[in-house]
C-alpha atoms as a PDB file:
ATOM      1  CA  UNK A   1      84.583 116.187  90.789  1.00  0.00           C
ATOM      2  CA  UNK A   2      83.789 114.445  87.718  1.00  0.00           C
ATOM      3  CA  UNK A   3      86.999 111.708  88.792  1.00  0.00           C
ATOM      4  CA  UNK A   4      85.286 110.720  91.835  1.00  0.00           C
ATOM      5  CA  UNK A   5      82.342 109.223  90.105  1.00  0.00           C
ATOM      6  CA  UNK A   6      84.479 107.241  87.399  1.00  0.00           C
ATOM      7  CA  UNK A   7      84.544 103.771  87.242  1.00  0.00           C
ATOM      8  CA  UNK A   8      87.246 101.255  87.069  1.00  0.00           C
ATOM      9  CA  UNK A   9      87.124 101.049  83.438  1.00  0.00           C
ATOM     10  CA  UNK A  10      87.306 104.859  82.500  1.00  0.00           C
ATOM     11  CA  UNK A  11      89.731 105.322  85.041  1.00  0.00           C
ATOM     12  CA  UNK A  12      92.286 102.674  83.106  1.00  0.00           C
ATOM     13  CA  UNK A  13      91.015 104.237  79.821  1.00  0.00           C
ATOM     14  CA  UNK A  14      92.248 107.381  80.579  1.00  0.00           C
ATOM     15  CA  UNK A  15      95.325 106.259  82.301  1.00  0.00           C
ATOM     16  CA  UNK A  16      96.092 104.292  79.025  1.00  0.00           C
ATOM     17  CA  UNK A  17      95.091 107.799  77.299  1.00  0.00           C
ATOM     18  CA  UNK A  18      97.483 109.724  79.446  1.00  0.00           C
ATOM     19  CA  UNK A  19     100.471 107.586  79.031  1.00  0.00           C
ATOM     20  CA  UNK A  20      99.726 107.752  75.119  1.00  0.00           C
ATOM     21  CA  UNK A  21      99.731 111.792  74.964  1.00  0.00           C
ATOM     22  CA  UNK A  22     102.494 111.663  76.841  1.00  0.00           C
ATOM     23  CA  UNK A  23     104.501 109.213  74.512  1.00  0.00           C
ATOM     24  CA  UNK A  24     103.991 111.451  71.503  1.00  0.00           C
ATOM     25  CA  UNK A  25     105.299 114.465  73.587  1.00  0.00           C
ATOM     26  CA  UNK A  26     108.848 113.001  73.394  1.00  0.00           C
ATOM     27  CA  UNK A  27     108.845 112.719  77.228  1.00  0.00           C
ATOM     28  CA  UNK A  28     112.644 112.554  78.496  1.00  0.00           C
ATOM     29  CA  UNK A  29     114.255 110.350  81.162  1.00  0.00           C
ATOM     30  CA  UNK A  30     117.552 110.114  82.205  1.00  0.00           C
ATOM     31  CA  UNK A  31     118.557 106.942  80.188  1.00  0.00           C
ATOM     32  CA  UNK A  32     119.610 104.529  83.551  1.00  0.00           C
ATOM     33  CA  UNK A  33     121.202 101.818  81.370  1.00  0.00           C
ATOM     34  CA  UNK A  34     123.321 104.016  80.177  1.00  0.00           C
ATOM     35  CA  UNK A  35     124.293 106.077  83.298  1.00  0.00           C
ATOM     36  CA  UNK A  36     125.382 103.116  85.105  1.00  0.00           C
ATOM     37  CA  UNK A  37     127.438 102.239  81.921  1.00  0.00           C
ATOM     38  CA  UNK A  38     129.123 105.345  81.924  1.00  0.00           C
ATOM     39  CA  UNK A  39     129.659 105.356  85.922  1.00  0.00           C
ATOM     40  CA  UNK A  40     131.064 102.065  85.923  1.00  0.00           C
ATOM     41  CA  UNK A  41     133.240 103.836  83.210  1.00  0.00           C
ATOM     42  CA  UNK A  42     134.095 106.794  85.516  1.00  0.00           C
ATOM     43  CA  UNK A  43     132.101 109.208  83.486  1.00  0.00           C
ATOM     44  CA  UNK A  44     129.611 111.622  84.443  1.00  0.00           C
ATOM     45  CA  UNK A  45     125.599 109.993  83.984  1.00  0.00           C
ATOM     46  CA  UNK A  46     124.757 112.627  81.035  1.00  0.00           C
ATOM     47  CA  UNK A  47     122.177 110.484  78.914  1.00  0.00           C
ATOM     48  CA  UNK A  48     118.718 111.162  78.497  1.00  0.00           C
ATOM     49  CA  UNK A  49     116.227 108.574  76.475  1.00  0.00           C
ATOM     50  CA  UNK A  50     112.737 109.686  74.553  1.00  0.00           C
ATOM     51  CA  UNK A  51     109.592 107.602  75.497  1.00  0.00           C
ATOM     52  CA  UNK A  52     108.520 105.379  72.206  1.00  0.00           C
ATOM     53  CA  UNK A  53     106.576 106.852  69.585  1.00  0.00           C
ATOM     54  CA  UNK A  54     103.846 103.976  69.873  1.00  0.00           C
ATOM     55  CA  UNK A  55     102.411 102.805  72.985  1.00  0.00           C
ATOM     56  CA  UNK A  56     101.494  99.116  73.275  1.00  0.00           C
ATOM     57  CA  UNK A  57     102.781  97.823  69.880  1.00  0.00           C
ATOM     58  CA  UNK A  58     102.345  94.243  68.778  1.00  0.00           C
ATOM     59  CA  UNK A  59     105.236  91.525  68.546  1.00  0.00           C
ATOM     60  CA  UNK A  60     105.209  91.963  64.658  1.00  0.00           C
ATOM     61  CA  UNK A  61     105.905  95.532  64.687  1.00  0.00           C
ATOM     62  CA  UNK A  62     108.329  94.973  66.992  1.00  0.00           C
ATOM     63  CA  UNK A  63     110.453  92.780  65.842  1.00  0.00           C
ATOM     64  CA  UNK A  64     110.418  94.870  62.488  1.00  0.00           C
ATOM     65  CA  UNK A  65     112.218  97.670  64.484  1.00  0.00           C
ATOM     66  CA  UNK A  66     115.701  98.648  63.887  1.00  0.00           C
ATOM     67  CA  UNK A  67     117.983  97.468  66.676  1.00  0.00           C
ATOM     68  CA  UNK A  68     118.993 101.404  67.513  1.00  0.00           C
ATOM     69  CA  UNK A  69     115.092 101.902  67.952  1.00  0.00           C
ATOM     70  CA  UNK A  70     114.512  98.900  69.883  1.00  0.00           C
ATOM     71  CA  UNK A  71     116.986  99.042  72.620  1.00  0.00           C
ATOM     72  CA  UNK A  72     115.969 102.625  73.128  1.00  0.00           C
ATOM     73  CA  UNK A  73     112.359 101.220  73.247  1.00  0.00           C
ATOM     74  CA  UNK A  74     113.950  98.699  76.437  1.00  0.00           C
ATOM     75  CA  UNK A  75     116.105 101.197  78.098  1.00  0.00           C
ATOM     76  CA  UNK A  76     113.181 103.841  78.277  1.00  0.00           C
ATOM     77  CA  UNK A  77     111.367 101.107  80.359  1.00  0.00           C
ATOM     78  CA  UNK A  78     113.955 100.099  82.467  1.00  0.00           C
ATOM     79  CA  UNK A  79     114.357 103.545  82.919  1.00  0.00           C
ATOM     80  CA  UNK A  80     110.936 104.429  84.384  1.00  0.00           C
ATOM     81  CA  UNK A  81     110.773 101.269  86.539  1.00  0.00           C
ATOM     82  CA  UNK A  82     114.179 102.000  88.162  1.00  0.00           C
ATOM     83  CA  UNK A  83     112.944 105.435  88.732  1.00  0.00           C
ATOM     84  CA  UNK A  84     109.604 104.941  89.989  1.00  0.00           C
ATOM     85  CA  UNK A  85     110.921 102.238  91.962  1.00  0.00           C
ATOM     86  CA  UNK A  86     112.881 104.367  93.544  1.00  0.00           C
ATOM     87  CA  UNK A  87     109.894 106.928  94.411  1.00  0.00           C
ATOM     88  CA  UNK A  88     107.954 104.027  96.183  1.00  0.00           C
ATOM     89  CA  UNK A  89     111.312 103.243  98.582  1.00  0.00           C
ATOM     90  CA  UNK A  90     111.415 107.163  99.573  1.00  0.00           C
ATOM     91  CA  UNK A  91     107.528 107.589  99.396  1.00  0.00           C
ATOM     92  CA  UNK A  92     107.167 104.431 101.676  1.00  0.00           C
ATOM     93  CA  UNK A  93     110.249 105.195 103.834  1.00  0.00           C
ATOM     94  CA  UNK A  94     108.407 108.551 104.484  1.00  0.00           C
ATOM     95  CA  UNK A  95     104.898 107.196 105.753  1.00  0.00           C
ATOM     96  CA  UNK A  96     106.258 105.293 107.946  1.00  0.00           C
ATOM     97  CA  UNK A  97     108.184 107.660 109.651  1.00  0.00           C
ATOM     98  CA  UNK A  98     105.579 109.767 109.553  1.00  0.00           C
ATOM     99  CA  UNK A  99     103.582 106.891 111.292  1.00  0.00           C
ATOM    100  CA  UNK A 100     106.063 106.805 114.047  1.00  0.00           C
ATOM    101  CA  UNK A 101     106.396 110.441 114.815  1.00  0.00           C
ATOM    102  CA  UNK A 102     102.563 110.391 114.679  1.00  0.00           C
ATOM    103  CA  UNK A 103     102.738 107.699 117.259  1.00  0.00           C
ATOM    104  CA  UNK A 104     105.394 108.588 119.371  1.00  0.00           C
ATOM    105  CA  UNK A 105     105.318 112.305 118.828  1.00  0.00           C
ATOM    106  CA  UNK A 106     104.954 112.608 123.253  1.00  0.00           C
ATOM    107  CA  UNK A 107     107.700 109.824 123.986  1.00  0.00           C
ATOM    108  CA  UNK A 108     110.854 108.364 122.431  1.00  0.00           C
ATOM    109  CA  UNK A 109     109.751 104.812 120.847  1.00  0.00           C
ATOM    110  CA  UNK A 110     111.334 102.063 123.133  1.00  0.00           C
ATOM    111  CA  UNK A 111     111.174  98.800 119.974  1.00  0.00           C
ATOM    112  CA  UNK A 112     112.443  99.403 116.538  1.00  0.00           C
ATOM    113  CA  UNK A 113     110.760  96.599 114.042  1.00  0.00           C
ATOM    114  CA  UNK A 114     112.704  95.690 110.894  1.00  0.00           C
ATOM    115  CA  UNK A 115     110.240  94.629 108.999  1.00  0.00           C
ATOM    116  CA  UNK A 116     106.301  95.223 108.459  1.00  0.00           C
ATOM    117  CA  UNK A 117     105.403  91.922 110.065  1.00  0.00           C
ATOM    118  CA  UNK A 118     106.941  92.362 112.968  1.00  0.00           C
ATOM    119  CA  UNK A 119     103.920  93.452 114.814  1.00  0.00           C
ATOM    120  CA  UNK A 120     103.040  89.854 115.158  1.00  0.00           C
ATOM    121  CA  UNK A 121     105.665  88.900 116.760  1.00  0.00           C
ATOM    122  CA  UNK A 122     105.343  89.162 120.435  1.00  0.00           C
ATOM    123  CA  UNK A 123     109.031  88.367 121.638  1.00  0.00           C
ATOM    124  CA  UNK A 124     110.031  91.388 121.560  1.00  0.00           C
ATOM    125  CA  UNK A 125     107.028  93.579 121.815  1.00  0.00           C
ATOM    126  CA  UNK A 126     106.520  95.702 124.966  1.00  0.00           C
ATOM    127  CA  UNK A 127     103.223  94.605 126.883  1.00  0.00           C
ATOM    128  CA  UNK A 128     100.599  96.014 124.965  1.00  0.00           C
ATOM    129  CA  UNK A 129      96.595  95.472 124.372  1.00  0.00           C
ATOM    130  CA  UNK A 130      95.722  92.165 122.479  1.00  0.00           C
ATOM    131  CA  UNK A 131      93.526  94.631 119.988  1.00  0.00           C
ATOM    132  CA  UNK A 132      97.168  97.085 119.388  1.00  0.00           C
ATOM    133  CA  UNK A 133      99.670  94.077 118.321  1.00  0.00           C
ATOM    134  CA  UNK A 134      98.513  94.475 114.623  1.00  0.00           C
ATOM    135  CA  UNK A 135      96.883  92.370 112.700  1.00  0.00           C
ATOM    136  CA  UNK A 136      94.756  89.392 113.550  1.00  0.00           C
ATOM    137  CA  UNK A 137      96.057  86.031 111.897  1.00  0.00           C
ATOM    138  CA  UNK A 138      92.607  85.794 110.151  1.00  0.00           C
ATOM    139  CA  UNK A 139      92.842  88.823 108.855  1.00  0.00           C
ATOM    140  CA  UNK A 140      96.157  89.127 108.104  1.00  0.00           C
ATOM    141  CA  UNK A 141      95.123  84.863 106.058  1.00  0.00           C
ATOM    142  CA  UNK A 142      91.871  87.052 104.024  1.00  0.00           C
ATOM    143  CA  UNK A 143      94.613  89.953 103.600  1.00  0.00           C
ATOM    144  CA  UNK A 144      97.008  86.763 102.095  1.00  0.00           C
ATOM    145  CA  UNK A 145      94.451  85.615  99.900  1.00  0.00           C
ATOM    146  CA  UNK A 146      93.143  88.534  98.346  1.00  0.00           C
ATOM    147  CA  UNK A 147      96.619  90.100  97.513  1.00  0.00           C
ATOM    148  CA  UNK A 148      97.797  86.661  96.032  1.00  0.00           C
ATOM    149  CA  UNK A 149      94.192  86.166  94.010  1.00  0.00           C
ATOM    150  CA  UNK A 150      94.746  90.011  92.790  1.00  0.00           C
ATOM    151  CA  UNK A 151      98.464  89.007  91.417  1.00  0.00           C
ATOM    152  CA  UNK A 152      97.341  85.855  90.113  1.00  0.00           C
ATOM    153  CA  UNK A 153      93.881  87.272  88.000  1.00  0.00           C
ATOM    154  CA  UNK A 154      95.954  90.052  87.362  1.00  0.00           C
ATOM    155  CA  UNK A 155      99.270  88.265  85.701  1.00  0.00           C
ATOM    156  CA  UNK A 156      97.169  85.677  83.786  1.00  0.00           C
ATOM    157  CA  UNK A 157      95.164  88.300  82.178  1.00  0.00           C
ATOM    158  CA  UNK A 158      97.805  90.320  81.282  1.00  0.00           C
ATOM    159  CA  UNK A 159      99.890  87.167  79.710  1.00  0.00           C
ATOM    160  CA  UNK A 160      96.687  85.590  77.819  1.00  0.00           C
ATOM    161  CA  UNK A 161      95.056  89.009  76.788  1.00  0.00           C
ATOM    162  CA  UNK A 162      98.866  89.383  74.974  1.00  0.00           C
ATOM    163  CA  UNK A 163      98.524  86.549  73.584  1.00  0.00           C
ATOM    164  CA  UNK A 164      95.279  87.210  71.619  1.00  0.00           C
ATOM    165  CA  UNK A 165      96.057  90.446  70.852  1.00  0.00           C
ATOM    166  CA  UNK A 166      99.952  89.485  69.442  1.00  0.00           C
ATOM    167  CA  UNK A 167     101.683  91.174  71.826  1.00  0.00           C
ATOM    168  CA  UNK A 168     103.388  87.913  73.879  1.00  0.00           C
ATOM    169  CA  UNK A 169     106.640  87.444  72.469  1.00  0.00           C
ATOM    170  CA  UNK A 170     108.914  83.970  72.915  1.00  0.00           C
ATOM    171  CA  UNK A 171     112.069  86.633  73.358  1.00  0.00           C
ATOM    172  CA  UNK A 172     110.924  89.016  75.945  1.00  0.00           C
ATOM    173  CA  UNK A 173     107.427  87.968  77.280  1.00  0.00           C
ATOM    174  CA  UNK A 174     104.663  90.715  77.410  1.00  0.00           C
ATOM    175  CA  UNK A 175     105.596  94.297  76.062  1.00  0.00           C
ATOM    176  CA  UNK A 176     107.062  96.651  78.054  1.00  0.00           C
ATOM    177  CA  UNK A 177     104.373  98.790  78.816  1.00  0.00           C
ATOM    178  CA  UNK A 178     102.478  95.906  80.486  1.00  0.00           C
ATOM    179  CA  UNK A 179     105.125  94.932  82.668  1.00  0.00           C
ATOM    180  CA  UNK A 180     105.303  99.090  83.568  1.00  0.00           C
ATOM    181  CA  UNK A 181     101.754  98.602  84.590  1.00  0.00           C
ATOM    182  CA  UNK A 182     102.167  95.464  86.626  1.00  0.00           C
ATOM    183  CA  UNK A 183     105.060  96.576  88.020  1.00  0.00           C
ATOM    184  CA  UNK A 184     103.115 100.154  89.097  1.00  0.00           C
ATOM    185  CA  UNK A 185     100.496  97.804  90.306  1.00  0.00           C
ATOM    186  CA  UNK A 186     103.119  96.533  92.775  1.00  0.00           C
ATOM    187  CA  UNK A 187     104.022  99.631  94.594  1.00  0.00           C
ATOM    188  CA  UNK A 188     100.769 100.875  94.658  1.00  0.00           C
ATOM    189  CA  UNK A 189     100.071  98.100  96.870  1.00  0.00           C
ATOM    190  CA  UNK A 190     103.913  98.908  98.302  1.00  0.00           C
ATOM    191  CA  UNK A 191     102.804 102.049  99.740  1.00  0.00           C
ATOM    192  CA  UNK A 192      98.944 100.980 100.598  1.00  0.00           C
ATOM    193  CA  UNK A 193     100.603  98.175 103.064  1.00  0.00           C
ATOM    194  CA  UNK A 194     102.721 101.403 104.047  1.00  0.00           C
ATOM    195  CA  UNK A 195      99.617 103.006 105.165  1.00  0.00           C
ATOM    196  CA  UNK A 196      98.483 100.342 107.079  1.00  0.00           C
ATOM    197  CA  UNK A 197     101.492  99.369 108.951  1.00  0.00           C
ATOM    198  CA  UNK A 198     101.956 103.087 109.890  1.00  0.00           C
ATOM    199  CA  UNK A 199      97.950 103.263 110.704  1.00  0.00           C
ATOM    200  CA  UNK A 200      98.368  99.925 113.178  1.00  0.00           C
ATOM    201  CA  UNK A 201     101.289 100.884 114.567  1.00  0.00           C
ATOM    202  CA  UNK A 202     101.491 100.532 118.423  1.00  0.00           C
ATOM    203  CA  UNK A 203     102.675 102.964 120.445  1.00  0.00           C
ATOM    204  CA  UNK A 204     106.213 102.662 121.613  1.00  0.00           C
ATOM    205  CA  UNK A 205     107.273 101.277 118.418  1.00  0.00           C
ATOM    206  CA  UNK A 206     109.161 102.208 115.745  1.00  0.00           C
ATOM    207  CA  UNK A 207     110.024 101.739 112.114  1.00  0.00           C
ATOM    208  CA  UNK A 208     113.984 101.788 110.976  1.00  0.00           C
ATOM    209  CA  UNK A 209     114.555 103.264 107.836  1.00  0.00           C
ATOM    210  CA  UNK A 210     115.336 100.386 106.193  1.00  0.00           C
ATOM    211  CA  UNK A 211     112.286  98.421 106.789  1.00  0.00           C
ATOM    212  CA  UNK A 212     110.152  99.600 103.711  1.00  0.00           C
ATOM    213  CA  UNK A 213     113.220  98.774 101.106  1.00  0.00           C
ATOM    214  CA  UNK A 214     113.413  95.365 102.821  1.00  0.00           C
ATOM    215  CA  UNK A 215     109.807  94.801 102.188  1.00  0.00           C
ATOM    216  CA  UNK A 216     109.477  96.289  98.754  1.00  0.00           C
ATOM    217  CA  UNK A 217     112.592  93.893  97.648  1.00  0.00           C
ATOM    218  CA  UNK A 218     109.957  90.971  98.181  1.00  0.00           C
ATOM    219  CA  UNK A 219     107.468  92.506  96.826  1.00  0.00           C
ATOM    220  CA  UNK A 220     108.489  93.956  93.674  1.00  0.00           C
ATOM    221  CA  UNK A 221     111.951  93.344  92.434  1.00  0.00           C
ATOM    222  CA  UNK A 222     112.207  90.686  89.567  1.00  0.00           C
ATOM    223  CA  UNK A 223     113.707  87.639  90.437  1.00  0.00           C
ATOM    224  CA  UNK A 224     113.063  87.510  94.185  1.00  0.00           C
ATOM    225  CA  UNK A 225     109.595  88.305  94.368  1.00  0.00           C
ATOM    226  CA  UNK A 226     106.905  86.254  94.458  1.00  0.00           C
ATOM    227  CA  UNK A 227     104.885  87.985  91.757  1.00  0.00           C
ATOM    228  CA  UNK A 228     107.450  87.916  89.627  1.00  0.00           C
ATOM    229  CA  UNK A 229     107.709  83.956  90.010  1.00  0.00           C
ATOM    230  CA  UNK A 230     103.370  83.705  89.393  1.00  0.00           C
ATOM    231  CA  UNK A 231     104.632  86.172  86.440  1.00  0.00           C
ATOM    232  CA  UNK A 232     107.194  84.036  85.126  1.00  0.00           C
ATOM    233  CA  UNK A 233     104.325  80.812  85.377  1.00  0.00           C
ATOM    234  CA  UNK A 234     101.736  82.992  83.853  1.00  0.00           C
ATOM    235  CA  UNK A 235     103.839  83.889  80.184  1.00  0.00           C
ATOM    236  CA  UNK A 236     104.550  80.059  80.172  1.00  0.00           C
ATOM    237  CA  UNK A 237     101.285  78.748  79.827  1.00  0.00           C
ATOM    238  CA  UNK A 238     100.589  81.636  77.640  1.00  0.00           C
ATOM    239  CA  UNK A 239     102.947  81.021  75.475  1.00  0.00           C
ATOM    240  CA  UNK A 240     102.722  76.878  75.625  1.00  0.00           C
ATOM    241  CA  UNK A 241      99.069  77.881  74.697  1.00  0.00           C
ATOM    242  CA  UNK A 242      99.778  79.881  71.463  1.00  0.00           C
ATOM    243  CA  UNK A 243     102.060  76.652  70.460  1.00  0.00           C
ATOM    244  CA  UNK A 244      98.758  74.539  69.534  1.00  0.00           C
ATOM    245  CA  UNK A 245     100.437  71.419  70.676  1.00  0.00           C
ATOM    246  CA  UNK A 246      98.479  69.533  73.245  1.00  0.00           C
ATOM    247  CA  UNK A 247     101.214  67.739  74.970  1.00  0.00           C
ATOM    248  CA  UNK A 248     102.893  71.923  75.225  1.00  0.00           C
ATOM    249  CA  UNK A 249      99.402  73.028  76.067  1.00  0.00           C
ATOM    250  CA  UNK A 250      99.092  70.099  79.027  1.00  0.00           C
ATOM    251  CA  UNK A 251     102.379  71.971  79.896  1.00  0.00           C
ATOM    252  CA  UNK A 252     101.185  75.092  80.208  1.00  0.00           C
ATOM    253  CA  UNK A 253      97.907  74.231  82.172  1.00  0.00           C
ATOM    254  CA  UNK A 254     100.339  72.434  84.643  1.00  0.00           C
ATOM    255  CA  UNK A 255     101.865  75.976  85.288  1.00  0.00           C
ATOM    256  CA  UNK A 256      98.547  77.574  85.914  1.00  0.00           C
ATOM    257  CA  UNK A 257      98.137  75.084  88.461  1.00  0.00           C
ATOM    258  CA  UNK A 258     101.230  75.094  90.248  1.00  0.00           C
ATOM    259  CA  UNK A 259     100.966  78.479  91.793  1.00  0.00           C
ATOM    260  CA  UNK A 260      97.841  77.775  94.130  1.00  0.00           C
ATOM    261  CA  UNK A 261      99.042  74.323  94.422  1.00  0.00           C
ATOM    262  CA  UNK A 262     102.444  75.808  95.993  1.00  0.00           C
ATOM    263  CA  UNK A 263     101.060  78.740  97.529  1.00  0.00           C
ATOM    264  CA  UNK A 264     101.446  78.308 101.548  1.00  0.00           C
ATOM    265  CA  UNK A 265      99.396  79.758 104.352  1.00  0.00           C
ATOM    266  CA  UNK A 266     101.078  82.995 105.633  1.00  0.00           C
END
C-alpha cells in the first residue's frame, strides 16, 4: 500500500537500495562472456560470475582495481544486460500474442504485421474503421517527441551527473551500473509500446513472433539503436567538458546540438 503513494524519487532510492543489498549478497549469474567462450570452444557453459562488492564506484577506484577484479566487474554487467535483454524479447513476444488471441480469440486473423508500425500502413490492411488503424500521425509525432526528449534528458544527465561525481571515464564512458539502468530504461519502454500495440490492435490482425525482437533491436541494442547513438553524443560532450579546453568544450556543445538538429519527424 505504502508503494502506491511513493514518489519518483523514493521509488529510485530504493531501487538504488535494492540493487546495493543485493550486491553485497554475492548474487550469482551465469557468467555470458564466458559461456559463449567456452561454446565457441565446444565446452559445456559452466561459469557463474558474483555481482561487485561496490555499487556505483568512481573512475579512481576503478582504475585502482586489479585486472582479475575488473573484468569480473564488466562481465557481471554484460551478463545481466544479455539476460534481461533476453526477458524483454520473451516478455514482449508474449503480450503480443496475448493481444492477438485476445483479439481474434472468435476468428482466425486474416493480416500478419511484421513490425509494430505496421498499423499505419493501409496497403495491406483489411477495410477497417478510420478510429481502429492505430495510431493517429499526431499522436503517434507527440508519442515521437516525448520518447526522444525522455532519451535525450535522460542520457545527458546520466553522462554530466558522472562527470561531477568522477564516475565518466575516457576508457569506458559511464560505469556500468548506469548503463544497466539506461539500458532497463529501454525495455521498460520495450514492453510499454508492447502494451499498446497489443491494446490498438485491430481485429483481424496479427502479430508474428518475430515482430517484438525486430523492434527491440532498434530500440535497445548498442550500436544500431538510436539511443545508443544520442548516448554515444551525450559522453562526448561530457567528457570534452571535463577537458577545460574551450576549443574541446565548443566541441562538445556541438554534440549536444546535433541530436535535435538531426532528429527527423517520424
Amino acid at each position: 500500500m505504502y508503494m502506491a503513494f511513493m514518489g519518483g524519487k523514493d521509488r529510485l532510492a530504493l531501487a538504488v537500495l535494492a540493487w546495493a543489498l543485493a550486491a553485497e549478497a554475492d548474487v550469482e549469474l551465469p557468467d555470458v562472456v564466458e559461456d559463449v567462450q567456452a561454446v565457441s570452444q565446444v565446452q559445456p557453459p559452466t561459469a557463474f560470475v558474483t555481482a561487485p562488492p561496490k555499487f556505483l564506484p568512481d573512475a579512481a577506484y576503478i582504475h585502482s582495481m586489479p585486472p582479475a577484479d575488473s573484468s569480473g566487474r564488466m562481465h557481471f554487467y554484460i551478463s545481466a544486460m544479455v539476460l534481461f535483454y533476453a526477458g524483454v524479447v520473451v516478455l514482449g513476444t508474449f503480450i503480443l500474442w496475448v493481444g492477438t488471441k485476445c483479439k481474434n480469440c472468435r476468428s482466425e486473423p486474416e493480416h500478419i504485421l511484421s513490425s509494430l508500425d505496421s498499423l499505419e500502413d493501409g496497403s495491406d490492411a483489411p477495410q477497417l474503421p478510420p478510429q481502429k488503424a492505430g495510431l493517429s500521425r499526431r499522436c503517434k509525432r507527440a508519442l515521437f517527441v516525448i520518447t526522444f526528449s525522455f532519451t535525450y534528458s535522460a542520457t545527458l544527465a546520466a553522462a554530466f551527473a558522472s562527470g561531477a561525481t568522477g564516475r565518466l571515464s575516457q576508457k569506458t564512458g559511464l560505469c556500468w551500473e548506469v548503463y544497466l539502468i539506461l539500458f532497463g530504461t529501454a525495455g521498460v519502454w520495450q514492453i510499454t509500446q508492447a502494451i499498446i500495440a497489443a491494446v490498438i490492435l485491430p481485429k483481424g490482425r496479427r502479430y508474428g513472433l518475430k515482430t517484438f525482437f525486430t523492434a527491440s533491436l532498434s530500440g535497445m541494442c548498442p550500436i544500431i539503436s538510436d539511443a545508443y547513438d544520442t548516448l554515444k553524443d551525450m559522453i562526448l560532450a561530457a567528457l570534452c567538458w571535463q577537458s577545460g579546453v574551450t576549443f574541446v568544450q565548443v566541441i562538445g556543445i556541438l554534440s549536444l546540438v546535433g541530436p535535435g538538429t538531426c532528429c527527423d519527424d517520424p
